[in-house]
Protein backbone atom coordinates (compact mmCIF):
# COMPACT_ATOMS: atom_id res chain seq x y z
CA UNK A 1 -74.44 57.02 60.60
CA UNK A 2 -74.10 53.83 60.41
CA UNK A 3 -77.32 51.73 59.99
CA UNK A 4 -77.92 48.10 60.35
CA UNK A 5 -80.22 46.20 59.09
CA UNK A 6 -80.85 42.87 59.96
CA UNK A 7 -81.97 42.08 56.28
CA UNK A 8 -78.76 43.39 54.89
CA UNK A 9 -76.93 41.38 57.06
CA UNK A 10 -78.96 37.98 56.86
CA UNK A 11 -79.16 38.27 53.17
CA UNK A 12 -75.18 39.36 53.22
CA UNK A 13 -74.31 36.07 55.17
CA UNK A 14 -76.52 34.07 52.20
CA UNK A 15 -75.07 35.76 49.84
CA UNK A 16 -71.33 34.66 51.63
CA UNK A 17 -72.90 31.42 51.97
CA UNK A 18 -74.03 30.63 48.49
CA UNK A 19 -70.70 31.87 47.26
CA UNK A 20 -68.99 30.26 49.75
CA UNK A 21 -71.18 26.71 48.19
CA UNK A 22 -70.35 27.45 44.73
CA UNK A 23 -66.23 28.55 45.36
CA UNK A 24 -66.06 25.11 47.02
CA UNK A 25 -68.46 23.20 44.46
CA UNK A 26 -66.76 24.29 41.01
CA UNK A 27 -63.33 25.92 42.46
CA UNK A 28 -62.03 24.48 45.33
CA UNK A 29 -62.39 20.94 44.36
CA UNK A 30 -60.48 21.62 41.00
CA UNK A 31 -57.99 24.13 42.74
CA UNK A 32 -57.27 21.30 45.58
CA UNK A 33 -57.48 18.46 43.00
CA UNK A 34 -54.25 20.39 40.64
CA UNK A 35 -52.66 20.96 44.27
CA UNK A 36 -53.31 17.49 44.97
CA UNK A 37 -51.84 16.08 41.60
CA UNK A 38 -48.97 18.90 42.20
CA UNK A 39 -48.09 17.07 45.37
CA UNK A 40 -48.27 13.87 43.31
CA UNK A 41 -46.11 15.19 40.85
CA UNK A 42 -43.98 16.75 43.56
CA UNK A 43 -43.48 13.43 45.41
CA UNK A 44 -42.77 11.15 42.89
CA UNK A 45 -39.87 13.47 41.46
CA UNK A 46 -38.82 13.22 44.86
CA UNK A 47 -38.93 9.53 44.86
CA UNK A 48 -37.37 9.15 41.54
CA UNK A 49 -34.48 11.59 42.70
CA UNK A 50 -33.90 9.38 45.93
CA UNK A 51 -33.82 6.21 43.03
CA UNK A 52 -31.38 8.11 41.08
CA UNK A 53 -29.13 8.93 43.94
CA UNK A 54 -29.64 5.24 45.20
CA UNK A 55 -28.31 3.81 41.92
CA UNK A 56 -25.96 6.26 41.56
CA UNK A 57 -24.13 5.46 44.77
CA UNK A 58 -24.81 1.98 44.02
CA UNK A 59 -22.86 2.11 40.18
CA UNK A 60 -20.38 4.42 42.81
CA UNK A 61 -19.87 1.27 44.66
CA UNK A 62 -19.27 -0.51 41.67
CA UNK A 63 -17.19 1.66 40.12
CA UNK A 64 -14.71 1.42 43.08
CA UNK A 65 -14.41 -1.89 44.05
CA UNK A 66 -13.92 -2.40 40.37
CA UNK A 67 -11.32 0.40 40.25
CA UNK A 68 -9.75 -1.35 43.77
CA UNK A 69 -10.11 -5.09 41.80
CA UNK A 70 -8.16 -3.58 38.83
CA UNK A 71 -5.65 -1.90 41.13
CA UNK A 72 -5.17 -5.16 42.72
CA UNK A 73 -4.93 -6.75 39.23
CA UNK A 74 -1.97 -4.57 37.97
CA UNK A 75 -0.34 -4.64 41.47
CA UNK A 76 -0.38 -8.45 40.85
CA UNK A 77 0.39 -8.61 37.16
CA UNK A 78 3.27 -6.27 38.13
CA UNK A 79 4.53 -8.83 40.96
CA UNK A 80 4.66 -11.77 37.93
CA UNK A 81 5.83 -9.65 35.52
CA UNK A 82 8.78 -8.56 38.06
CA UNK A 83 9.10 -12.36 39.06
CA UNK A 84 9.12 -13.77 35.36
CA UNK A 85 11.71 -11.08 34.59
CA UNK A 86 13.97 -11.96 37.75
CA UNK A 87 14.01 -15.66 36.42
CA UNK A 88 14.12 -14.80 32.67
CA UNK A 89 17.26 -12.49 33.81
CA UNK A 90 18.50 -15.68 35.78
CA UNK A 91 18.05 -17.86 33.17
CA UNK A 92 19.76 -15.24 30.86
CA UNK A 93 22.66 -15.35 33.34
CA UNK A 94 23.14 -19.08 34.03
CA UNK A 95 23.13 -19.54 30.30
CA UNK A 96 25.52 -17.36 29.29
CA UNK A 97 28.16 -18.65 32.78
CA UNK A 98 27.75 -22.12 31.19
CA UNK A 99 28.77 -20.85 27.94
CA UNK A 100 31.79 -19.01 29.48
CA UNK A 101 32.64 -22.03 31.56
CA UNK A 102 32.27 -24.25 28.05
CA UNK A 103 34.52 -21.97 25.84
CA UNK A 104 37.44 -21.73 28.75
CA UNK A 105 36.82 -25.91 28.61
CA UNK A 106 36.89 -25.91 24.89
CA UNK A 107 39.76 -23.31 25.08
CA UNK A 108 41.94 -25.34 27.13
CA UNK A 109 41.16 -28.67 25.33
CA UNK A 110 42.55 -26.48 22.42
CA UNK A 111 45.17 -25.08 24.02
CA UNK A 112 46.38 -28.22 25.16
CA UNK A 113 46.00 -29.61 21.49
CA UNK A 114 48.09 -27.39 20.27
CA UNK A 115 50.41 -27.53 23.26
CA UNK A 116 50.66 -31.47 22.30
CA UNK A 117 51.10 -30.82 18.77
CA UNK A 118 54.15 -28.50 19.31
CA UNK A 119 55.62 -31.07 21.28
CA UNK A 120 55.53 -33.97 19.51
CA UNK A 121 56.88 -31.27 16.31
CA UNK A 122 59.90 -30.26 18.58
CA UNK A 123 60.54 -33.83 19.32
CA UNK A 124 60.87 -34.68 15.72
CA UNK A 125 62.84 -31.57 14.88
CA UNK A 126 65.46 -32.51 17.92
CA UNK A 127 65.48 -35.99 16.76
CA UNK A 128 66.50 -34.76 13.20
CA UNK A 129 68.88 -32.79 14.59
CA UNK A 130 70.21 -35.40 17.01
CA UNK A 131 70.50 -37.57 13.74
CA UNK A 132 72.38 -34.89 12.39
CA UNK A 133 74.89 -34.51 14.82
CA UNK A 134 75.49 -37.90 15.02
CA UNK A 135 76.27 -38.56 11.98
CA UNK A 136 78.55 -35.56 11.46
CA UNK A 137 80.45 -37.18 14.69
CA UNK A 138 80.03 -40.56 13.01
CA UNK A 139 81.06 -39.40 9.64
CA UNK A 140 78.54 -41.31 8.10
CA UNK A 141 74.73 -41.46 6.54
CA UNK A 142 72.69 -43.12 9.26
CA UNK A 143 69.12 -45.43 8.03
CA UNK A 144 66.80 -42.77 8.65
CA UNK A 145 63.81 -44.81 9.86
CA UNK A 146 65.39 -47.04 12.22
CA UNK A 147 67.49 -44.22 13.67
CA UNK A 148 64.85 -42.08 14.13
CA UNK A 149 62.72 -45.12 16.11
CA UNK A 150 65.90 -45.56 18.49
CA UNK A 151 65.71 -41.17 18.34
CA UNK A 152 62.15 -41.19 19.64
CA UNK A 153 62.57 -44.10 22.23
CA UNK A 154 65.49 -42.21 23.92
CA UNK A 155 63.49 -38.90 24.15
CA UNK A 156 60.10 -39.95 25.08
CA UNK A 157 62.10 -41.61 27.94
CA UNK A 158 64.13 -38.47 28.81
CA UNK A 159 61.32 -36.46 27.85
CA UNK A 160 58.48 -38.10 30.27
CA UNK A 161 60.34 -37.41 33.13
CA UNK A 162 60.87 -33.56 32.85
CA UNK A 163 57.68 -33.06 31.85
């Protein structure tokens, strides 16, 4: 069956032993040193991922309070532009009531020019025509110039009062 021999088994734990001594010796120690550095290697990607996701919510940040600055901008830039507009349209409007209020002025200056004007032409044609008819009744050729004087006087008194 089975046999045991102390020998076998002493020099079986030496053998273990010395293997054991030269696994650990020119193995382990390289195995755990490229585990170690792995770890290294490991942990600093981690730490440079956690960097990257730092400044990336950082430039995040950035990004929108520069977005809510630029929002705030045009909101702004719209209020002046709207406001510059309102007074430009003002402006516009007063404008173009003073030139409506000047040409009904310069109208009626005009107006009344010509009203004037017909006048005084009427006045001369019923003068002439007054002379006329006077001197048909009167059977004679009146002196134009001094008849039409006395003319004149007599309507620009009659005519003052009915205007």
């Amino acid at each position: 069956m089975l046999d045991f021999n102390p020998y076998t088994i002493v020099f079986t734990i030496l053998n273990l032993l010395v293997l054991w001594l030269f696994l650990r010796h020119f193995l382990f120690g390289k195995v755990t040193a490229i585990l170690d550095q792995r770890a290294q290697t490991v942990q600093n990607e981690l730490d440079g991922a956690v960097r990257e996701k730092e400044q990336a919510e950082q430039l995040h940040r950035q990004y929108e309070e520069k977005l809510g600055q630029a929002r705030q901008e045009s909101a702004e830039l719209l209020a002046r532009t709207k406001v510059q507009a309102q007074q430009k349209y003002q402006s516009t409007l007063d404008a173009a009531q003073a030139d409506a209020r000047q040409l009904v002025n310069t109208t009626r200056k005009q107006l009344e020019a010509e009203r004037e004007s017909m006048l005084r032409g009427a006045r001369k044609e019923v003068a002439q025509l007054a002379l006329i008819a006077a001197a048909k009744v009167a059977q004679k050729e009146l002196d134009s110039q001094s008849d039409l004087a006395m003319v004149d006087a007599f309507l620009s008194e009659t005519g003052d009062g009915n205007e």
